[in-house]
PDB file of N, CA and C in Angstrom:
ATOM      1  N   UNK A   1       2.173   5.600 -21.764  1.00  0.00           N
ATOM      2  CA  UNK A   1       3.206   4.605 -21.631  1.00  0.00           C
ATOM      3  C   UNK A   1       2.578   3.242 -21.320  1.00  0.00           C
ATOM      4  N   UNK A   2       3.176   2.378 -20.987  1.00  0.00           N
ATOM      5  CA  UNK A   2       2.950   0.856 -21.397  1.00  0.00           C
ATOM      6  C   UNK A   2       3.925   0.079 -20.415  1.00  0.00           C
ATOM      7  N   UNK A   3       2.970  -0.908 -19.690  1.00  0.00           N
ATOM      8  CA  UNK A   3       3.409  -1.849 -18.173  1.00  0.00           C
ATOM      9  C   UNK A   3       4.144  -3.344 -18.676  1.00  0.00           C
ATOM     10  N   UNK A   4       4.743  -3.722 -18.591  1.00  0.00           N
ATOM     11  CA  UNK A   4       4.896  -5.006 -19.028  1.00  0.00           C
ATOM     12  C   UNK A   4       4.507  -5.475 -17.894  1.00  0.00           C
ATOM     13  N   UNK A   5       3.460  -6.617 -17.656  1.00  0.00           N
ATOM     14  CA  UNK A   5       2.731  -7.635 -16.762  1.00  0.00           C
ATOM     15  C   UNK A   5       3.089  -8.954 -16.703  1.00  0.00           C
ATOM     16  N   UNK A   6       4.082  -9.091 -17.662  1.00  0.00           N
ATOM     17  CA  UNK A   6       4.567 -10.840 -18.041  1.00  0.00           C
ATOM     18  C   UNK A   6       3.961 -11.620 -18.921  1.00  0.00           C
ATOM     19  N   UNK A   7       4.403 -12.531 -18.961  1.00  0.00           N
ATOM     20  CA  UNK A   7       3.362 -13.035 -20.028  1.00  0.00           C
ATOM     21  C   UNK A   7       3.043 -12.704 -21.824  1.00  0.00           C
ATOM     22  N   UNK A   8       4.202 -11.647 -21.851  1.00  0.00           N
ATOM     23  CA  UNK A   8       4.040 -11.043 -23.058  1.00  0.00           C
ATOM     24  C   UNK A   8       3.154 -10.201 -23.139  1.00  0.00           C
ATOM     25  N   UNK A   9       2.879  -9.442 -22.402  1.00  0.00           N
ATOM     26  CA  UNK A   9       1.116  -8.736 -22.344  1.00  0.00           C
ATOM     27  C   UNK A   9       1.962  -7.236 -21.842  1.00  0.00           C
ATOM     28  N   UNK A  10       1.325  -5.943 -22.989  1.00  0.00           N
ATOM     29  CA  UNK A  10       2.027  -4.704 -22.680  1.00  0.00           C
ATOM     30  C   UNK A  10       0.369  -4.133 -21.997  1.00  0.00           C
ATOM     31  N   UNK A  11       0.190  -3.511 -21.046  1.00  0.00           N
ATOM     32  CA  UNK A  11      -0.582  -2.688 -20.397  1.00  0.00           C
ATOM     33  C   UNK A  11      -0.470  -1.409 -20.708  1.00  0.00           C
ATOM     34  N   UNK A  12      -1.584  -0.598 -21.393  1.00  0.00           N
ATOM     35  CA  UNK A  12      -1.340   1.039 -21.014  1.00  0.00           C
ATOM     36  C   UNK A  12      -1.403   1.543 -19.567  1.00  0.00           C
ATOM     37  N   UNK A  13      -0.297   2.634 -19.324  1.00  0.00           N
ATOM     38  CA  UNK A  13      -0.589   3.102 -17.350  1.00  0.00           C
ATOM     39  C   UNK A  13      -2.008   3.752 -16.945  1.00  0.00           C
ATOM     40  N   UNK A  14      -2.332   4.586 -18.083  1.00  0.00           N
ATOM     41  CA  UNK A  14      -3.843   5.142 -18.194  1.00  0.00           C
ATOM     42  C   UNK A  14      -5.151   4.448 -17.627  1.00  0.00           C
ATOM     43  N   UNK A  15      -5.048   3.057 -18.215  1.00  0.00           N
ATOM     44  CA  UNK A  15      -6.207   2.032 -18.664  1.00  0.00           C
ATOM     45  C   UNK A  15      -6.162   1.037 -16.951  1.00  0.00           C
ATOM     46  N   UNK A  16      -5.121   1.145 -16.386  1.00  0.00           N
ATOM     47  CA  UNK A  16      -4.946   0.265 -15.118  1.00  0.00           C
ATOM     48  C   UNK A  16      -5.627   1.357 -14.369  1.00  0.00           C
ATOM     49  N   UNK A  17      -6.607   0.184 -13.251  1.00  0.00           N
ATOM     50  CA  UNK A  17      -7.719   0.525 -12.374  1.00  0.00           C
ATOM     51  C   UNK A  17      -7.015   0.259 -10.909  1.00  0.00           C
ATOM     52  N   UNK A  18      -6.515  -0.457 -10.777  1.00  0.00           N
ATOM     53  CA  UNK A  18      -5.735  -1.459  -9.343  1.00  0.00           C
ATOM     54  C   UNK A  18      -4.946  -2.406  -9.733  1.00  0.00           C
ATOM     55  N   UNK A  19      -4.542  -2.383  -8.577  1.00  0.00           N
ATOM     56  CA  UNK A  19      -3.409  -3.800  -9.164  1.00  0.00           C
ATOM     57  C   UNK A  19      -3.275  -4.351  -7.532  1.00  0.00           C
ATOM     58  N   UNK A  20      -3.799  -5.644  -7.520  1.00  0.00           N
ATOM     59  CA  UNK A  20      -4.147  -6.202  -6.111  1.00  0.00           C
ATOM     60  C   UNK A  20      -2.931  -7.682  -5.634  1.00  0.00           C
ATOM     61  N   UNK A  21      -2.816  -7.775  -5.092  1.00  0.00           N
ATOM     62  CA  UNK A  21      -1.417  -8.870  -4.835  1.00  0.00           C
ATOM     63  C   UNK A  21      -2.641 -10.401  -4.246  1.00  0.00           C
ATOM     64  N   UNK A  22      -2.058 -11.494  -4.940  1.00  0.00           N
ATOM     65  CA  UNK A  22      -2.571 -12.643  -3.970  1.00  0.00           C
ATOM     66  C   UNK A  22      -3.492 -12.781  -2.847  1.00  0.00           C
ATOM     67  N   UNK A  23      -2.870 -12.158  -1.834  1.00  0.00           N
ATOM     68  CA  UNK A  23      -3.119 -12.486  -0.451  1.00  0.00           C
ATOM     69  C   UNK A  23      -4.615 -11.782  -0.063  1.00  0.00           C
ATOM     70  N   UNK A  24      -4.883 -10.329  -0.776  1.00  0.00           N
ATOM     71  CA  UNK A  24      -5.454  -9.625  -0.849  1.00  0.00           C
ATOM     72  C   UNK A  24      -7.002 -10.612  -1.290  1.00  0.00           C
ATOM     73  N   UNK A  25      -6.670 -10.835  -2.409  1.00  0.00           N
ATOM     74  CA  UNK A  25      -7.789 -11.806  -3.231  1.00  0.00           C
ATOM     75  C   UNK A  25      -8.331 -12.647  -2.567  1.00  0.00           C
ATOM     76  N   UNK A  26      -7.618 -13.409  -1.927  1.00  0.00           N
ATOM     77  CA  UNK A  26      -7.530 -14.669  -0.953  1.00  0.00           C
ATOM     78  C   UNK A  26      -8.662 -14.374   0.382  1.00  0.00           C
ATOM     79  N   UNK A  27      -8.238 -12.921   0.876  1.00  0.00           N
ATOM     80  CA  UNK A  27      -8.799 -12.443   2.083  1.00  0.00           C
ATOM     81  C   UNK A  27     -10.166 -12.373   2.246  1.00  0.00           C
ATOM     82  N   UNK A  28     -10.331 -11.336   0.418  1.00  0.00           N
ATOM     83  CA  UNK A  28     -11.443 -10.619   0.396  1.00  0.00           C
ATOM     84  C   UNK A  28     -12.992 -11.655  -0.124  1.00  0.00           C
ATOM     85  N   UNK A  29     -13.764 -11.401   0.625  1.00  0.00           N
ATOM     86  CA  UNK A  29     -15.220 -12.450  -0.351  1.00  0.00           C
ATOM     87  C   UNK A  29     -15.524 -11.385  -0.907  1.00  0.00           C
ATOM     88  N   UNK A  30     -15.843 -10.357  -0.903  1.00  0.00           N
ATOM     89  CA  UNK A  30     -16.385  -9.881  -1.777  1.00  0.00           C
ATOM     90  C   UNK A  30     -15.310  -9.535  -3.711  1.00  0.00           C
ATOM     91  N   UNK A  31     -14.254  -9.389  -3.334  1.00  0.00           N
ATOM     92  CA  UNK A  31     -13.196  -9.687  -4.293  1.00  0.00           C
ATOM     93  C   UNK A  31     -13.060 -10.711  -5.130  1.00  0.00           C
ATOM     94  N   UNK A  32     -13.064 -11.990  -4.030  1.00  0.00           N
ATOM     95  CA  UNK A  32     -13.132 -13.167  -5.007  1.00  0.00           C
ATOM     96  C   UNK A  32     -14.614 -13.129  -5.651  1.00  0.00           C
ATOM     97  N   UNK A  33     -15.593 -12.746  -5.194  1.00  0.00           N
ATOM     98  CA  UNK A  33     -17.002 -12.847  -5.901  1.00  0.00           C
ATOM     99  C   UNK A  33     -17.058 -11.966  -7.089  1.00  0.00           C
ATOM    100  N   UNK A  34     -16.236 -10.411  -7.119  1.00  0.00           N
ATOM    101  CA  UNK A  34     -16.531 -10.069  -8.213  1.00  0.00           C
ATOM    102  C   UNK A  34     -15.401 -10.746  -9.023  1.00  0.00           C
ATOM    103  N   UNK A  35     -14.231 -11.265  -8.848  1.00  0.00           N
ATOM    104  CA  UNK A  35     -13.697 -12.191  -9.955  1.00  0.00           C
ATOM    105  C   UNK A  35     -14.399 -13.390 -10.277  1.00  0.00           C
ATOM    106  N   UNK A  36     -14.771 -13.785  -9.588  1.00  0.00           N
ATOM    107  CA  UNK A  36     -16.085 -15.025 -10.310  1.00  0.00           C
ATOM    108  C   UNK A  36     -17.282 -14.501 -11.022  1.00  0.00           C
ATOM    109  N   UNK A  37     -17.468 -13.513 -10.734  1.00  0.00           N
ATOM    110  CA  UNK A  37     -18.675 -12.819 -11.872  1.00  0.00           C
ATOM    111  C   UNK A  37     -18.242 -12.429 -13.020  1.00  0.00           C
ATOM    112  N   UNK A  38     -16.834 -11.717 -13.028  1.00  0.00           N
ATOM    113  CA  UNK A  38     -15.981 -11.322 -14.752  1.00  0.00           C
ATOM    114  C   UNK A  38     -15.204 -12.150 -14.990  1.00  0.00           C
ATOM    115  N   UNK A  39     -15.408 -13.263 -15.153  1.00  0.00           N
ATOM    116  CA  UNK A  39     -14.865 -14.154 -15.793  1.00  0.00           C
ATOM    117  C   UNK A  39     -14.589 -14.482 -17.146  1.00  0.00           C
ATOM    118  N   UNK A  40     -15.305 -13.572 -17.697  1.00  0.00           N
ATOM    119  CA  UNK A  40     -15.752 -13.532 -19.174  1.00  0.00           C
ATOM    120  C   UNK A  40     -15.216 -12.250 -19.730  1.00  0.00           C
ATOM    121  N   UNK A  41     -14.091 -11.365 -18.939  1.00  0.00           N
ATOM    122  CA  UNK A  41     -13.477 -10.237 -18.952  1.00  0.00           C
ATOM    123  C   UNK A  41     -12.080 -10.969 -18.869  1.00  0.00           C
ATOM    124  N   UNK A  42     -11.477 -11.889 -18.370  1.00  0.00           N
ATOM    125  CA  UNK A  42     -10.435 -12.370 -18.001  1.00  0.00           C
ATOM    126  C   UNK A  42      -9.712 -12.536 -19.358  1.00  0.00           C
ATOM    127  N   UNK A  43      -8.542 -11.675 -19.465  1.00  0.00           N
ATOM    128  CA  UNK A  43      -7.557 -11.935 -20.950  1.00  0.00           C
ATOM    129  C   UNK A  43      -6.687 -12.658 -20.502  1.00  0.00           C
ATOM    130  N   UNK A  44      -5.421 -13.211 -20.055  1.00  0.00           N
ATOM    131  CA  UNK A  44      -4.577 -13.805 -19.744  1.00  0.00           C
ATOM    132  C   UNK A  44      -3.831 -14.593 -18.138  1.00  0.00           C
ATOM    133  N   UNK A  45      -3.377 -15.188 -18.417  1.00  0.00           N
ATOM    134  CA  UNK A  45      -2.975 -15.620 -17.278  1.00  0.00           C
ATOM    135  C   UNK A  45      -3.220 -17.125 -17.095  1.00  0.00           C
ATOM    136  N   UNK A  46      -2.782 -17.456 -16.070  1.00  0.00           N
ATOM    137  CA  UNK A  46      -2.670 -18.661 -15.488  1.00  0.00           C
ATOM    138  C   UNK A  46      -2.921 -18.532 -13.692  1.00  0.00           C
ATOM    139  N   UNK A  47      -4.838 -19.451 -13.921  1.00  0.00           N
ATOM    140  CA  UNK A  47      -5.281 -18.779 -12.364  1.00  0.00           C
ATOM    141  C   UNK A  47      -4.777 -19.425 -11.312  1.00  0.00           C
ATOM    142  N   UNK A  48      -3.782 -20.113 -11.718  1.00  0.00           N
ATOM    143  CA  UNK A  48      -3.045 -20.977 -10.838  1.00  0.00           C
ATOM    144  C   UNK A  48      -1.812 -20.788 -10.125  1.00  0.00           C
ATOM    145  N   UNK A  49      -1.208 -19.790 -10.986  1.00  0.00           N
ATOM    146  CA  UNK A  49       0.240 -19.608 -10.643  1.00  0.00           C
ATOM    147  C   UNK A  49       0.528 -18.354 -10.696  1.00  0.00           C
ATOM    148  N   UNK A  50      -0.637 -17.112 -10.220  1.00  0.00           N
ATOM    149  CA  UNK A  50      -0.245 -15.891 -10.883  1.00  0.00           C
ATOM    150  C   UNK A  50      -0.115 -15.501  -9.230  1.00  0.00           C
ATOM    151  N   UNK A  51       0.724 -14.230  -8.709  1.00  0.00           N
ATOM    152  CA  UNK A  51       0.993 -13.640  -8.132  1.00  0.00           C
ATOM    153  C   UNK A  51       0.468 -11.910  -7.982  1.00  0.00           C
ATOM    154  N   UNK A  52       0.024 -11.429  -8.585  1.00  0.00           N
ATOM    155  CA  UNK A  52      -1.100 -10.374  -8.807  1.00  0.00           C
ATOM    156  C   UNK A  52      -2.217 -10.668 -10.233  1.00  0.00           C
ATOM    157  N   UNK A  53      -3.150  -9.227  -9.668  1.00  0.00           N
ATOM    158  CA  UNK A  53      -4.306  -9.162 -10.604  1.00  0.00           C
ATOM    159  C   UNK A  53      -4.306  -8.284 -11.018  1.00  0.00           C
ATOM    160  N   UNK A  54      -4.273  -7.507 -12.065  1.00  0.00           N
ATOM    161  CA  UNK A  54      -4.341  -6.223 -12.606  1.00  0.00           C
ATOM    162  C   UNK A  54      -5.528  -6.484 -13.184  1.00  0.00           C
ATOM    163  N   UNK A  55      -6.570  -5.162 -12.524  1.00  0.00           N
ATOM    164  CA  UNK A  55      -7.549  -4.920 -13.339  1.00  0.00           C
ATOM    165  C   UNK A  55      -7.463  -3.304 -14.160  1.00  0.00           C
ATOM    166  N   UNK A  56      -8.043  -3.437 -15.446  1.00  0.00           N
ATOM    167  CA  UNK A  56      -8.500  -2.221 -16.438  1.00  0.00           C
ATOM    168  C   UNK A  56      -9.288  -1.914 -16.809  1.00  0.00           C
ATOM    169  N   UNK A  57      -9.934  -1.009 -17.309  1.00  0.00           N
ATOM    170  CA  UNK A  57     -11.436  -0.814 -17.848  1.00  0.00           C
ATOM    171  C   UNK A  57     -11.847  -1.440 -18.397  1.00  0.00           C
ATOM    172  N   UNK A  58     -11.456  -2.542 -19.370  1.00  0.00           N
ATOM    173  CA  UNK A  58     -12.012  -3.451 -20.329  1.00  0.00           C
ATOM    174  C   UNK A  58     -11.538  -4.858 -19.783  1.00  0.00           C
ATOM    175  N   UNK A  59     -10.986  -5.013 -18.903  1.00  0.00           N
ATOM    176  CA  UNK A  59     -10.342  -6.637 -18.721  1.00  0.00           C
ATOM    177  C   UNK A  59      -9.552  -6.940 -17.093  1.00  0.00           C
ATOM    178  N   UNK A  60      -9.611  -7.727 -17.075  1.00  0.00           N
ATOM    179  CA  UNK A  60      -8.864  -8.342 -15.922  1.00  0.00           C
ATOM    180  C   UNK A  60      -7.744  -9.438 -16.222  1.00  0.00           C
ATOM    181  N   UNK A  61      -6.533  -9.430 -16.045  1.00  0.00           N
ATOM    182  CA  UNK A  61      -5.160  -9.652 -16.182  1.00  0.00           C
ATOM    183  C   UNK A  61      -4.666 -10.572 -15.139  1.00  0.00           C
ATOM    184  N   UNK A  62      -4.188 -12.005 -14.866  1.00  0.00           N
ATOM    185  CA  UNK A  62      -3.217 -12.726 -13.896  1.00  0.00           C
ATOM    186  C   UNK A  62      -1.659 -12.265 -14.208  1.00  0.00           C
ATOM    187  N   UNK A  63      -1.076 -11.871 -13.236  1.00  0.00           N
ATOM    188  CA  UNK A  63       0.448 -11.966 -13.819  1.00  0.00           C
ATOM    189  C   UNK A  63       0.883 -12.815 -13.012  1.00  0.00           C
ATOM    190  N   UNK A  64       2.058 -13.001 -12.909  1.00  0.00           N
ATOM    191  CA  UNK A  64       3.020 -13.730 -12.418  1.00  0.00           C
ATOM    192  C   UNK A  64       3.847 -12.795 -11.860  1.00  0.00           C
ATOM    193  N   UNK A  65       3.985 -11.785 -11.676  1.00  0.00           N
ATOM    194  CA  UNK A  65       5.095 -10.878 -11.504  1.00  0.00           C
ATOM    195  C   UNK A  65       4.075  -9.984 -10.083  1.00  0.00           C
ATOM    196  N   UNK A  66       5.002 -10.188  -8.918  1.00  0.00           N
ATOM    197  CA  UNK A  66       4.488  -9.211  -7.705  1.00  0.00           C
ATOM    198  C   UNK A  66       4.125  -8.181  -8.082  1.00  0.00           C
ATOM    199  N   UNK A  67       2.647  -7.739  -7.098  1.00  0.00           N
ATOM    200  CA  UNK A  67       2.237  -6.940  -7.072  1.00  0.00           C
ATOM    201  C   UNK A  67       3.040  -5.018  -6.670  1.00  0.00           C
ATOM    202  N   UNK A  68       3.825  -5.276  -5.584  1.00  0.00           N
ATOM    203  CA  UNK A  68       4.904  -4.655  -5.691  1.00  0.00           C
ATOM    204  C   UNK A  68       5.711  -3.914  -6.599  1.00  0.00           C
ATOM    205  N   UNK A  69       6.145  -4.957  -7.691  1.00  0.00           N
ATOM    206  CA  UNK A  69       6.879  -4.381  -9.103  1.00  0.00           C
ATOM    207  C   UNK A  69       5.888  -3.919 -10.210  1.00  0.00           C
ATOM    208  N   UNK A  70       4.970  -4.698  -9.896  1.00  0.00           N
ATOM    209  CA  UNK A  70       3.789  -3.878 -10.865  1.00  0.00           C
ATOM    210  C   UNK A  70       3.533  -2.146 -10.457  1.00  0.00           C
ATOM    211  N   UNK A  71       3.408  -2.379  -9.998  1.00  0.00           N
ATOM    212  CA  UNK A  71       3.314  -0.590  -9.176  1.00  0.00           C
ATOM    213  C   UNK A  71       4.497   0.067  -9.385  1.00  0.00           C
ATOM    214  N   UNK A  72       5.223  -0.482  -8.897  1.00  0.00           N
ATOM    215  CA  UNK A  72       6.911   0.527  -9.241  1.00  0.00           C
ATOM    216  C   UNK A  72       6.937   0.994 -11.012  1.00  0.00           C
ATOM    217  N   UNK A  73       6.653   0.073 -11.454  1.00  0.00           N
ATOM    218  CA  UNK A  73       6.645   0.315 -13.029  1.00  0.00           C
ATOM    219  C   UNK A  73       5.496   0.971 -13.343  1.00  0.00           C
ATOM    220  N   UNK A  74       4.466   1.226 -13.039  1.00  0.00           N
ATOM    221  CA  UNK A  74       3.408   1.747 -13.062  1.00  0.00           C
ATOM    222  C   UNK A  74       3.846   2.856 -12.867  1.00  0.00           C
ATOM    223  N   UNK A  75       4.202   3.217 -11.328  1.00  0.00           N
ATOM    224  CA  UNK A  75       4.237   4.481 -11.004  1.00  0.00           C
ATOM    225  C   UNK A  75       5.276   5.419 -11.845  1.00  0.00           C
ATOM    226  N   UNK A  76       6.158   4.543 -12.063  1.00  0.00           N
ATOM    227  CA  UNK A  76       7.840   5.112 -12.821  1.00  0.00           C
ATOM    228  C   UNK A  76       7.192   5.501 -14.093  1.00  0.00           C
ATOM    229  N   UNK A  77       6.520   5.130 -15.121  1.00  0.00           N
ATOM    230  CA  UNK A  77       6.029   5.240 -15.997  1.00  0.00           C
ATOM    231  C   UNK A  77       5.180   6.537 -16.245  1.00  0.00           C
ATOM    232  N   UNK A  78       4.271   6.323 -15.455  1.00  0.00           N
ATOM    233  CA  UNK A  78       3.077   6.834 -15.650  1.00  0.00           C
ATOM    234  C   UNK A  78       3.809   8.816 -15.072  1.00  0.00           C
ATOM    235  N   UNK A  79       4.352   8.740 -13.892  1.00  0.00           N
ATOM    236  CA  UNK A  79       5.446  10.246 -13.804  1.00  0.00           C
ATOM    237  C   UNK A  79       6.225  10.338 -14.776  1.00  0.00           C
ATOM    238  N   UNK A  80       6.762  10.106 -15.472  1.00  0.00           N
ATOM    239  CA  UNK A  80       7.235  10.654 -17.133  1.00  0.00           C
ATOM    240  C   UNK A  80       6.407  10.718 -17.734  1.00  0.00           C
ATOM    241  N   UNK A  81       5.292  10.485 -17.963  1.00  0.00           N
ATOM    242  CA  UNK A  81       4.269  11.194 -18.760  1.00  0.00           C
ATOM    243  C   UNK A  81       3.909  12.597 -18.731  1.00  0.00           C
ATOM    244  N   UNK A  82       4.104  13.227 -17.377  1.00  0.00           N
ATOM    245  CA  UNK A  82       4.193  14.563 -16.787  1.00  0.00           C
ATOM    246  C   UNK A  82       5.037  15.180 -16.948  1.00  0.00           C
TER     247      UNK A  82
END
């Protein structure tokens, strides 16, 4: 199944690694350091105005849409697959 992240961007539930909220990012140095190192992994977003990070095996994602609802849809999803 498949996340909508905003932005027009469909996510497989499989392929999602974490999904980290703002504040989190903000906190962590070692977090913000590995987002400054994959930078060159980064598909979408706006690093300005996004409200979570979804990372996947191949890429790293800004949404706009809480970290919170990302998960609910994640989780809702990914249990009907079962």
């Amino acid at each position: 199944m498949y996340v909508h992240i905003g932005d027009n961007v469909l996510i497989r539930t499989v392929d999602i690694i974490t999904i980290l909220d703002k504040q989190t990012i903000g906190s962590s140095e070692i977090t913000t350091e590995f987002l400054n190192t994959q930078r060159e992994t980064t598909i979408s977003g706006d690093r300005n105005t996004y409200k979570s990070i979804v990372i996947t095996k191949d890429a790293i994602y800004y949404s706009p849409i809480a970290s919170n609802t990302l998960k609910r849809r994640s989780y809702r999803l990914t249990t009907q697959d079962y």
